[in-house]
PDB file of N, CA and C in Angstrom:
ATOM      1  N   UNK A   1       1.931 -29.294  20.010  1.00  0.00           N
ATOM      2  CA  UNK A   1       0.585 -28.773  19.828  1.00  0.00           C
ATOM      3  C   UNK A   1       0.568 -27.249  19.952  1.00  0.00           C
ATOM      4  N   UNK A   2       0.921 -26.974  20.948  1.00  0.00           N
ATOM      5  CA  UNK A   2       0.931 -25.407  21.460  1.00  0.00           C
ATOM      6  C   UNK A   2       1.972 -24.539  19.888  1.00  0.00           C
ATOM      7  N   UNK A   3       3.151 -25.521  19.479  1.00  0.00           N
ATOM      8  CA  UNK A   3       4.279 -24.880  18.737  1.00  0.00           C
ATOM      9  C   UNK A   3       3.207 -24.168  17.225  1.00  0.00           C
ATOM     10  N   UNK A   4       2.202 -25.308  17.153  1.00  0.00           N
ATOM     11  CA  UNK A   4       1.776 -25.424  15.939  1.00  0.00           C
ATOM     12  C   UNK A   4       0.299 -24.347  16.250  1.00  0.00           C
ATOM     13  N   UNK A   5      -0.374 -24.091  17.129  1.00  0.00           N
ATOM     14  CA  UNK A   5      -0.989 -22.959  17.513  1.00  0.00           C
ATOM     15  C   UNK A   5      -0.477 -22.074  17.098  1.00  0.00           C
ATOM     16  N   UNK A   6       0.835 -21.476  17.710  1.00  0.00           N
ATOM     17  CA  UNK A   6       1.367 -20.006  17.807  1.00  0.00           C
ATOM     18  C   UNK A   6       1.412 -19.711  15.971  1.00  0.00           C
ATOM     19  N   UNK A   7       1.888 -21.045  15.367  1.00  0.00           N
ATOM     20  CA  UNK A   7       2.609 -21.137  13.904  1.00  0.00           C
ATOM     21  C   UNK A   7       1.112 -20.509  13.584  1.00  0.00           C
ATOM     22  N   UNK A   8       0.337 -20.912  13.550  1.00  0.00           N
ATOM     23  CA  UNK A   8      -1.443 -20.473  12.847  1.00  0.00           C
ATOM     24  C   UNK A   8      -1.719 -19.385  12.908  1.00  0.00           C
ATOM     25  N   UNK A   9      -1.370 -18.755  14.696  1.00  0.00           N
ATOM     26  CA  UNK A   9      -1.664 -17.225  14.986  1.00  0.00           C
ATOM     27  C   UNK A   9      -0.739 -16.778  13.796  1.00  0.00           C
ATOM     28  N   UNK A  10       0.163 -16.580  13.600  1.00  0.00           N
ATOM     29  CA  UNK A  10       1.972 -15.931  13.325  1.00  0.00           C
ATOM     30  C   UNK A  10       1.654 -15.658  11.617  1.00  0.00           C
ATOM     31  N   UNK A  11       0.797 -16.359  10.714  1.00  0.00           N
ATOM     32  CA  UNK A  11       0.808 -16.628   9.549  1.00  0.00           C
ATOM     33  C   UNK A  11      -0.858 -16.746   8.768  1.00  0.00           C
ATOM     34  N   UNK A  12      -1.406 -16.701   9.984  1.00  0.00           N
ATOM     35  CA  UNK A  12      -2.777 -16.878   9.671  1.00  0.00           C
ATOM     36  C   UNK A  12      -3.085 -15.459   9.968  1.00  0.00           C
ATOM     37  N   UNK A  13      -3.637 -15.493  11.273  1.00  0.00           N
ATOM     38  CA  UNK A  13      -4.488 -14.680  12.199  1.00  0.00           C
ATOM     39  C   UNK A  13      -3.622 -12.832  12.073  1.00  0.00           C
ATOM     40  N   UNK A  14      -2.538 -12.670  12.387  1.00  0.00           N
ATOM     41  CA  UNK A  14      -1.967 -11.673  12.664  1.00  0.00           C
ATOM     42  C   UNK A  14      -2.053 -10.829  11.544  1.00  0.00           C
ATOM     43  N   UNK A  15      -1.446 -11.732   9.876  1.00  0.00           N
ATOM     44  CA  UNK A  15      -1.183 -10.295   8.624  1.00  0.00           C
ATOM     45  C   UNK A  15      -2.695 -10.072   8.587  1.00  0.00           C
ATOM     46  N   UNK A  16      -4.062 -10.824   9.150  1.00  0.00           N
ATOM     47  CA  UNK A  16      -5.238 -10.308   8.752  1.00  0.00           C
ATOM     48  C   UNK A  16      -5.704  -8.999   9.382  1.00  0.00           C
ATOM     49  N   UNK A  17      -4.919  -9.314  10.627  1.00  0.00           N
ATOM     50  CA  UNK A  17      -5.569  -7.652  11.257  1.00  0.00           C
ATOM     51  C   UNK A  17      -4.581  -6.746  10.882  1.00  0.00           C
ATOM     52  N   UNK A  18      -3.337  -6.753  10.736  1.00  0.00           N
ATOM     53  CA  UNK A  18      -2.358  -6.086  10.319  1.00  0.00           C
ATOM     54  C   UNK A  18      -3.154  -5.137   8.959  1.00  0.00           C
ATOM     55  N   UNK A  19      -3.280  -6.002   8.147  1.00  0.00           N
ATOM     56  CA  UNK A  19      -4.254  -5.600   6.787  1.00  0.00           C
ATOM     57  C   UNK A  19      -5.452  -4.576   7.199  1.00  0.00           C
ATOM     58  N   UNK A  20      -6.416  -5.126   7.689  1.00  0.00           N
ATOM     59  CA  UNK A  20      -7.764  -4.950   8.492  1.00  0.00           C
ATOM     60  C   UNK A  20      -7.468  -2.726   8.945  1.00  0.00           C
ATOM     61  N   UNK A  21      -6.080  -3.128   9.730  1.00  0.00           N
ATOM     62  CA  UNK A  21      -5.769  -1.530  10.581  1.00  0.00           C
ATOM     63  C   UNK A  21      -5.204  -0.312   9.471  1.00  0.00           C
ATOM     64  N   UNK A  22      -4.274  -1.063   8.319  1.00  0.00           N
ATOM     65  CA  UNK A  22      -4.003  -0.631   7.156  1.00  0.00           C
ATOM     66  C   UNK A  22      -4.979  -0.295   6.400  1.00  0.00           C
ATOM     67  N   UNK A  23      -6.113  -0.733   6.229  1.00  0.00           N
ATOM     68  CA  UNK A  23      -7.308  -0.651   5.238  1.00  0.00           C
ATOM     69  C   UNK A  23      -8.149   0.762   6.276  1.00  0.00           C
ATOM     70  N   UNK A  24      -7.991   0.258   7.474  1.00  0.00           N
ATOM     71  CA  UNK A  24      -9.315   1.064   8.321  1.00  0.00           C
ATOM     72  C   UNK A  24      -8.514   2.636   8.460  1.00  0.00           C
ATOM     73  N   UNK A  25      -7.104   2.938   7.707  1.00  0.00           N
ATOM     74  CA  UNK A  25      -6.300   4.155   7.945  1.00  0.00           C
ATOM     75  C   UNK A  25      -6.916   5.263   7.116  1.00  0.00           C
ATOM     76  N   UNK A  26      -6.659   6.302   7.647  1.00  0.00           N
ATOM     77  CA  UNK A  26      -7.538   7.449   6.128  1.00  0.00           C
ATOM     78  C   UNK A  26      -6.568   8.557   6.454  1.00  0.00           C
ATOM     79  N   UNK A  27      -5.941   9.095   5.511  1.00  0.00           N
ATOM     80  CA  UNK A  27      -4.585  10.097   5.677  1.00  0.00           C
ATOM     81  C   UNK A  27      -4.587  10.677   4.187  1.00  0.00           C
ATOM     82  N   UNK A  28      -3.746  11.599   4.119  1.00  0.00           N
ATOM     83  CA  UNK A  28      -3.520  12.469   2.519  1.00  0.00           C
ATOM     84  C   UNK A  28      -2.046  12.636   2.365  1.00  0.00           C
ATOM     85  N   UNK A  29      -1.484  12.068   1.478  1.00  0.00           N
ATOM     86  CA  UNK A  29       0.086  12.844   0.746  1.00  0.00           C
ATOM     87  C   UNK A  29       0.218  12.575  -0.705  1.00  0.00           C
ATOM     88  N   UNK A  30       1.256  12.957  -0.431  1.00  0.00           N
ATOM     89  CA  UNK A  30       1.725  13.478  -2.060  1.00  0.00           C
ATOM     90  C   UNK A  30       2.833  11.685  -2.826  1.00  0.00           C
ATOM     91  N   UNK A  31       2.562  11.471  -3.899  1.00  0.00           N
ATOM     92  CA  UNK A  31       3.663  10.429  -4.442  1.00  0.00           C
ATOM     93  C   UNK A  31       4.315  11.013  -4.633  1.00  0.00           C
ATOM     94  N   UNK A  32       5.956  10.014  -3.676  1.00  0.00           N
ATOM     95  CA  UNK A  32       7.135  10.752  -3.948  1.00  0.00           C
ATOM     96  C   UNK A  32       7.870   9.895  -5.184  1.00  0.00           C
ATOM     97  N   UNK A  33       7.417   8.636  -5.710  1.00  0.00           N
ATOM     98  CA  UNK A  33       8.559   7.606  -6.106  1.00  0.00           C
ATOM     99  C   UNK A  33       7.583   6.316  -6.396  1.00  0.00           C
ATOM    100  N   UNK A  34       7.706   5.738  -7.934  1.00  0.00           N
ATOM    101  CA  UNK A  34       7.125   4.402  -8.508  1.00  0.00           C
ATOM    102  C   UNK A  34       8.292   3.928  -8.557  1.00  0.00           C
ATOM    103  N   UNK A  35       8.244   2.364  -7.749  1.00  0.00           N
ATOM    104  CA  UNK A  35       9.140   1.519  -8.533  1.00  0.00           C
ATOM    105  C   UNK A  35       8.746   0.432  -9.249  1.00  0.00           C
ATOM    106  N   UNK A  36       9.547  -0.113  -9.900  1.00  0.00           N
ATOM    107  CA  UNK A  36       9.244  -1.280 -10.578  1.00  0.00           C
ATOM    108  C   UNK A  36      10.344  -2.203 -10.026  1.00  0.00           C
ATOM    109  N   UNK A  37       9.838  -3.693  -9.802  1.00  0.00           N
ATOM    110  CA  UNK A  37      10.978  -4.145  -9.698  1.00  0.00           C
ATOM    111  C   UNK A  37      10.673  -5.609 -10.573  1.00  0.00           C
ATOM    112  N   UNK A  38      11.828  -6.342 -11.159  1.00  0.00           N
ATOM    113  CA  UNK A  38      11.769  -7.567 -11.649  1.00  0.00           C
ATOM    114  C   UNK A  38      11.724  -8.756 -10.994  1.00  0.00           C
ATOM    115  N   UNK A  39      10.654  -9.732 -10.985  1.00  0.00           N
ATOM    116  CA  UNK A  39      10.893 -11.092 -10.025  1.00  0.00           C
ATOM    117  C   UNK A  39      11.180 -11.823 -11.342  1.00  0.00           C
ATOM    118  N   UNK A  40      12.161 -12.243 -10.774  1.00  0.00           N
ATOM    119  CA  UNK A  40      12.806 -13.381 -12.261  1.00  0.00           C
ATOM    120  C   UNK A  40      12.652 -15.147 -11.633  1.00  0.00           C
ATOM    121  N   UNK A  41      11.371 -14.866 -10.733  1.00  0.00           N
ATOM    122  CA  UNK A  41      11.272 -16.245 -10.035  1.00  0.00           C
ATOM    123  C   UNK A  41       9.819 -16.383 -11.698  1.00  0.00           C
ATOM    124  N   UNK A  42       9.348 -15.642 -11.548  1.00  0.00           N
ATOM    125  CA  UNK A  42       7.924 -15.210 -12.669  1.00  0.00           C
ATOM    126  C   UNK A  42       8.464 -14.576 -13.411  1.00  0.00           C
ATOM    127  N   UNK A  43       7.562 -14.444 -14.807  1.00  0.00           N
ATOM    128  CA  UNK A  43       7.907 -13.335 -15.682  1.00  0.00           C
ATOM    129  C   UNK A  43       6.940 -12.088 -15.403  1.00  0.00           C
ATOM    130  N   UNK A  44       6.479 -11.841 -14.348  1.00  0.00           N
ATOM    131  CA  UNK A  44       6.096 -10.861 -13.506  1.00  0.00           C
ATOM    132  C   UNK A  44       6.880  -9.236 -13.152  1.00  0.00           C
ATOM    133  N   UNK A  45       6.024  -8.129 -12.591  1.00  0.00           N
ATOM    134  CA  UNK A  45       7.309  -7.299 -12.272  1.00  0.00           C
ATOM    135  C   UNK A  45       6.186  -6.727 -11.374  1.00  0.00           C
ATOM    136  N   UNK A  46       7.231  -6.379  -9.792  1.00  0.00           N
ATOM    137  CA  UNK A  46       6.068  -6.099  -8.238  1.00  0.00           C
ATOM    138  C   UNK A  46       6.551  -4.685  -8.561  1.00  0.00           C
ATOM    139  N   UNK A  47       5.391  -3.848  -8.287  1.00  0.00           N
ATOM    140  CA  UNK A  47       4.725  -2.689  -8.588  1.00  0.00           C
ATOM    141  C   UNK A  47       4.920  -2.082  -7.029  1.00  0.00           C
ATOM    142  N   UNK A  48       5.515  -0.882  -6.821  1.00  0.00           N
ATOM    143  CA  UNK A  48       5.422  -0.436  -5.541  1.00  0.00           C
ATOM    144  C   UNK A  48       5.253   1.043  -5.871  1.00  0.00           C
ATOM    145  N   UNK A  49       4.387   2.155  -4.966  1.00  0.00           N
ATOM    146  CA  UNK A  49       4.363   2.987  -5.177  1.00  0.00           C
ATOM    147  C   UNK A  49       4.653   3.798  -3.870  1.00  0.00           C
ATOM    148  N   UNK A  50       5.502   4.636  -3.375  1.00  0.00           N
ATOM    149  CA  UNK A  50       6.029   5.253  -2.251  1.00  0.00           C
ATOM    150  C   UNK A  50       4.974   7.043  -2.123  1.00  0.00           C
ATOM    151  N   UNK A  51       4.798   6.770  -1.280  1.00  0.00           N
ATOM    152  CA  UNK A  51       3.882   7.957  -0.811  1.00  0.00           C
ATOM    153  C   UNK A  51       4.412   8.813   0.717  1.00  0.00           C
ATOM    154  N   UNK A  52       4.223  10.118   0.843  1.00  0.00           N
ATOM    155  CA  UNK A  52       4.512  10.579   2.190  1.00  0.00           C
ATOM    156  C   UNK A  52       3.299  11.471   2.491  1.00  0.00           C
ATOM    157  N   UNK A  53       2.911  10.999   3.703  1.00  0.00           N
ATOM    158  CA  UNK A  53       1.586  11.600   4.069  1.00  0.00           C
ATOM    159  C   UNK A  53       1.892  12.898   4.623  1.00  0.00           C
ATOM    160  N   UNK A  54       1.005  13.643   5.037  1.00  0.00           N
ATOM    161  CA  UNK A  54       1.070  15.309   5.544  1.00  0.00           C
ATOM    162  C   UNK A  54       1.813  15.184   6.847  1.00  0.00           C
ATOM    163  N   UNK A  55       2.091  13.941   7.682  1.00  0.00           N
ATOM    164  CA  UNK A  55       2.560  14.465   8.728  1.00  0.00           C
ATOM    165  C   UNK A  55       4.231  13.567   8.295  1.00  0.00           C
ATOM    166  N   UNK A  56       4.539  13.493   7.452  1.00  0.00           N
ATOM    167  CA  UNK A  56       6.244  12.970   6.829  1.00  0.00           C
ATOM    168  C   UNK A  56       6.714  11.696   6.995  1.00  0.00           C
ATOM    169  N   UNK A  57       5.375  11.008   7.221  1.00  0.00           N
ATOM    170  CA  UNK A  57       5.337   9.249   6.950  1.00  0.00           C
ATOM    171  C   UNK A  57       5.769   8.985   6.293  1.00  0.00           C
ATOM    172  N   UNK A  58       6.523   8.218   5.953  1.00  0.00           N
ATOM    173  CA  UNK A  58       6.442   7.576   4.307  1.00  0.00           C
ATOM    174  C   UNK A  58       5.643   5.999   4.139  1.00  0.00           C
ATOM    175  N   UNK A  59       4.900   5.848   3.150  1.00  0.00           N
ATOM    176  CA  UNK A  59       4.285   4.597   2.857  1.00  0.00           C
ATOM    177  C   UNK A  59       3.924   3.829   1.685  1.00  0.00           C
ATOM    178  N   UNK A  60       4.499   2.722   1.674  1.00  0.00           N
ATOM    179  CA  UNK A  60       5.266   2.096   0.555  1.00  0.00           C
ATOM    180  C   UNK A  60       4.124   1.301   0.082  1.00  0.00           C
ATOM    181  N   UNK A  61       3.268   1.172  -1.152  1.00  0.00           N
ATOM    182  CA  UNK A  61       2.318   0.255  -1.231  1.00  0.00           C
ATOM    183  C   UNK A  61       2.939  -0.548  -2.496  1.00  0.00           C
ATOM    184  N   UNK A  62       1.922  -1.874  -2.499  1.00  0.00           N
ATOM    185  CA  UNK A  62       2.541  -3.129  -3.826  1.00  0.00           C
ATOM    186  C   UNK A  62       1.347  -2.934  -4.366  1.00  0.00           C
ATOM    187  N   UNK A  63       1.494  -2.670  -5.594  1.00  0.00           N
ATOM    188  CA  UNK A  63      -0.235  -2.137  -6.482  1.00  0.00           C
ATOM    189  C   UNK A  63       0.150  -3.321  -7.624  1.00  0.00           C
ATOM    190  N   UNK A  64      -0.982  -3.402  -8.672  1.00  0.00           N
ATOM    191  CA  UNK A  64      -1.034  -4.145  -9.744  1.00  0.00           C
ATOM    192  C   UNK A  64      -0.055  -3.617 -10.957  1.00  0.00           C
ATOM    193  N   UNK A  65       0.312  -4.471 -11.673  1.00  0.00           N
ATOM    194  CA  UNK A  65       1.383  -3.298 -12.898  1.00  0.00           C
ATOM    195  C   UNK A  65       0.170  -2.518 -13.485  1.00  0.00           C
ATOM    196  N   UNK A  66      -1.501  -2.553 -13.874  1.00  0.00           N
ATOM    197  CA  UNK A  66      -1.970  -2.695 -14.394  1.00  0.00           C
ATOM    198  C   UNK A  66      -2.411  -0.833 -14.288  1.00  0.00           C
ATOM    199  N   UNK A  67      -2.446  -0.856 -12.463  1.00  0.00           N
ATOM    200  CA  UNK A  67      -2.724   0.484 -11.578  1.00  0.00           C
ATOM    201  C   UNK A  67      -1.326   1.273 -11.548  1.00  0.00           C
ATOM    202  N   UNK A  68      -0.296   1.011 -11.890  1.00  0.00           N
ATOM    203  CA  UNK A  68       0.787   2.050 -11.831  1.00  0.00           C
ATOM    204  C   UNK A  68       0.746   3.153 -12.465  1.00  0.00           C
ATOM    205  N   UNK A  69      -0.038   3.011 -13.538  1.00  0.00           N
ATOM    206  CA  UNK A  69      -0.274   4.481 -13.958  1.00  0.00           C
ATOM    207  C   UNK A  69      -1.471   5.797 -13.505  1.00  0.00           C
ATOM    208  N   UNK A  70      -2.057   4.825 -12.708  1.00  0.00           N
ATOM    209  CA  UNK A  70      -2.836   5.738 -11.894  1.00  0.00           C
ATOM    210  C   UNK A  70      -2.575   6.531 -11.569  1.00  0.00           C
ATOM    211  N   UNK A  71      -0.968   6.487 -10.751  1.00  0.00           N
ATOM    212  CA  UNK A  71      -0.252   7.362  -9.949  1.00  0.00           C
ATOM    213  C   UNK A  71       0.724   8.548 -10.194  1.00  0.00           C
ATOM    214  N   UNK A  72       0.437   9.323 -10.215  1.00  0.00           N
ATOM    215  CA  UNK A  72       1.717  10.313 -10.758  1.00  0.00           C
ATOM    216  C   UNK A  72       2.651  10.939  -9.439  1.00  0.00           C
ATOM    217  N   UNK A  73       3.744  11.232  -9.624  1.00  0.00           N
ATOM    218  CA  UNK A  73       4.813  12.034  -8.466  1.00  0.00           C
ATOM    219  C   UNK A  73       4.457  12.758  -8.620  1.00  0.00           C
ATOM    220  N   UNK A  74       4.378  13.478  -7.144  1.00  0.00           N
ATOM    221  CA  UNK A  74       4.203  14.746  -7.095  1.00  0.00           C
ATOM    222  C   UNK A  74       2.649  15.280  -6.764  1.00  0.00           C
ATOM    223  N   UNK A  75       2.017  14.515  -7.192  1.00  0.00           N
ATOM    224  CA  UNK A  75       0.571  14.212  -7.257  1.00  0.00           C
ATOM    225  C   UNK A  75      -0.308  14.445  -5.622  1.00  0.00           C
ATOM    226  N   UNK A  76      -1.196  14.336  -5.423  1.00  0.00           N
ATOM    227  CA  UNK A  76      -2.056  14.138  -3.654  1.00  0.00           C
ATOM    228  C   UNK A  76      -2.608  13.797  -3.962  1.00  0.00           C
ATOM    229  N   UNK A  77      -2.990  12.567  -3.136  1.00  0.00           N
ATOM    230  CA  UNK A  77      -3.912  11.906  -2.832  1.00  0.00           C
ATOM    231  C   UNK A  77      -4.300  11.391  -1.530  1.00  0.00           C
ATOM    232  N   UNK A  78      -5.517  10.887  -1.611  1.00  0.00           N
ATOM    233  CA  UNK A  78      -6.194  10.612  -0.005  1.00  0.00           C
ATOM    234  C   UNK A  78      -6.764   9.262   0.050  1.00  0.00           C
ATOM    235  N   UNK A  79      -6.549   8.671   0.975  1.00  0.00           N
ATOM    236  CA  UNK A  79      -6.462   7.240   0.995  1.00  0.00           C
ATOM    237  C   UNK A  79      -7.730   7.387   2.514  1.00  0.00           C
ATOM    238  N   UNK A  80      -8.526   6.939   1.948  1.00  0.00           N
ATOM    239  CA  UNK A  80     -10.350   7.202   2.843  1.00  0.00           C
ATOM    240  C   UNK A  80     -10.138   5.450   3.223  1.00  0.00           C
ATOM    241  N   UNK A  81     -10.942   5.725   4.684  1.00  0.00           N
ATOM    242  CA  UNK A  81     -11.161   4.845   5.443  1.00  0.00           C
ATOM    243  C   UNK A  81     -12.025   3.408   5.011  1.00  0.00           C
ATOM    244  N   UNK A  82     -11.369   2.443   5.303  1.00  0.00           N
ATOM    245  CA  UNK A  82     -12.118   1.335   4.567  1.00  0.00           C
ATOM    246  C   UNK A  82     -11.868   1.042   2.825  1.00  0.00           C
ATOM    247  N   UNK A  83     -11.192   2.055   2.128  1.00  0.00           N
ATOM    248  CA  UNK A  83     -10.303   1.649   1.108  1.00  0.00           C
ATOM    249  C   UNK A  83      -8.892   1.116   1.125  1.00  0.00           C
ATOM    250  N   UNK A  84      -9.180   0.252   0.105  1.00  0.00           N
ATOM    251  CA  UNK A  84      -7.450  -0.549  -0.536  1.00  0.00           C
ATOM    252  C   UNK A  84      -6.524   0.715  -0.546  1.00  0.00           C
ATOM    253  N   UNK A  85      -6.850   1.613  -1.313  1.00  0.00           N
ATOM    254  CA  UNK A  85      -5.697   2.164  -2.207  1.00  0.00           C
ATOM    255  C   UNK A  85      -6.125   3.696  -2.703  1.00  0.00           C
ATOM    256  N   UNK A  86      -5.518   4.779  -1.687  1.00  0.00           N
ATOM    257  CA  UNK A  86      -5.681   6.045  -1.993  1.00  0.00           C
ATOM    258  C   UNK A  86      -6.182   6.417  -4.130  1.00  0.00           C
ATOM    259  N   UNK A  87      -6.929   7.469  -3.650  1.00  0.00           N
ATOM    260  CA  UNK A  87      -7.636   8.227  -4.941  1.00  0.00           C
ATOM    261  C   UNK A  87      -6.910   9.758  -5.115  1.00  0.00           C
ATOM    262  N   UNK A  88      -7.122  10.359  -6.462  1.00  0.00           N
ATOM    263  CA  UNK A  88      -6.229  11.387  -6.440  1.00  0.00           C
ATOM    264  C   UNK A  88      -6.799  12.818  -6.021  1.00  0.00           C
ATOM    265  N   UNK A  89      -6.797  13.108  -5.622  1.00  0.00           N
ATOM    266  CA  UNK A  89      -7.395  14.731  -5.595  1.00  0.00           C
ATOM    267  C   UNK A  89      -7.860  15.921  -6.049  1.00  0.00           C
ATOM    268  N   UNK A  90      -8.921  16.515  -6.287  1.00  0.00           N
ATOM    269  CA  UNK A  90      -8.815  17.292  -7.687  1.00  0.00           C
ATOM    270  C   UNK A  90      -8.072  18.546  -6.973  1.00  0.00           C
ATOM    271  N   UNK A  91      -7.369  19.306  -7.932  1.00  0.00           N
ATOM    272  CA  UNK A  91      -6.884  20.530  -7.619  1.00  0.00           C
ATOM    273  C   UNK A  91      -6.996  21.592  -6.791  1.00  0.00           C
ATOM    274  N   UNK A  92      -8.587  21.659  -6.701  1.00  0.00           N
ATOM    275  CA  UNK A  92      -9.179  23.027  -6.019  1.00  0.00           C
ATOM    276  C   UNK A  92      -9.583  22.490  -4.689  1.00  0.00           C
ATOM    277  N   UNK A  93      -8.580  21.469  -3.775  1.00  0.00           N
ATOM    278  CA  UNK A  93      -9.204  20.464  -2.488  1.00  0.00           C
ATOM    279  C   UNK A  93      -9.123  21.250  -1.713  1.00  0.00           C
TER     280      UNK A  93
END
């Protein structure tokens, strides 16, 4: 009983706040790096876009293939509190 509790917390309960603290983050950097990669389980391909924030984080997000071009290297952007997925910056910030 107890085994099958912890299993619920571990897989249920935990990636939600994990997510929840990720979403509630608000920071600014620059894209260093798009990857693409192939799942040959699907005819799919997982979308990752690598970012380093102002203080030399680095942070790796899984976006849609659809949003990869959103993103350019080299680029800044700011990822505001209570958003999915940083926006780009205009020039004169």
């Amino acid at each position: 009983m107890i085994d099958g509790l912890i299993e619920f917390l571990i897989y249920t309960i935990l990636p939600y706040y994990k997510k929840k603290k990720k979403r509630e983050e608000e920071w600014y950097g620059v894209v260093e790096e798009k990857k693409v990669k192939s799942d040959y389980s699907v005819s799919k391909y997982k979308c990752y876009v690598i970012f380093r924030k102002d203080d030399g984080q680095k942070i790796k997000m899984k976006i849609n293939e659809e949003d990869l071009n959103k993103y350019e290297e080299g680029k800044r952007y700011h990822k505001r509190s209570g958003e999915d997925f940083p926006e780009a910056i205009s020039e004169g910030y």
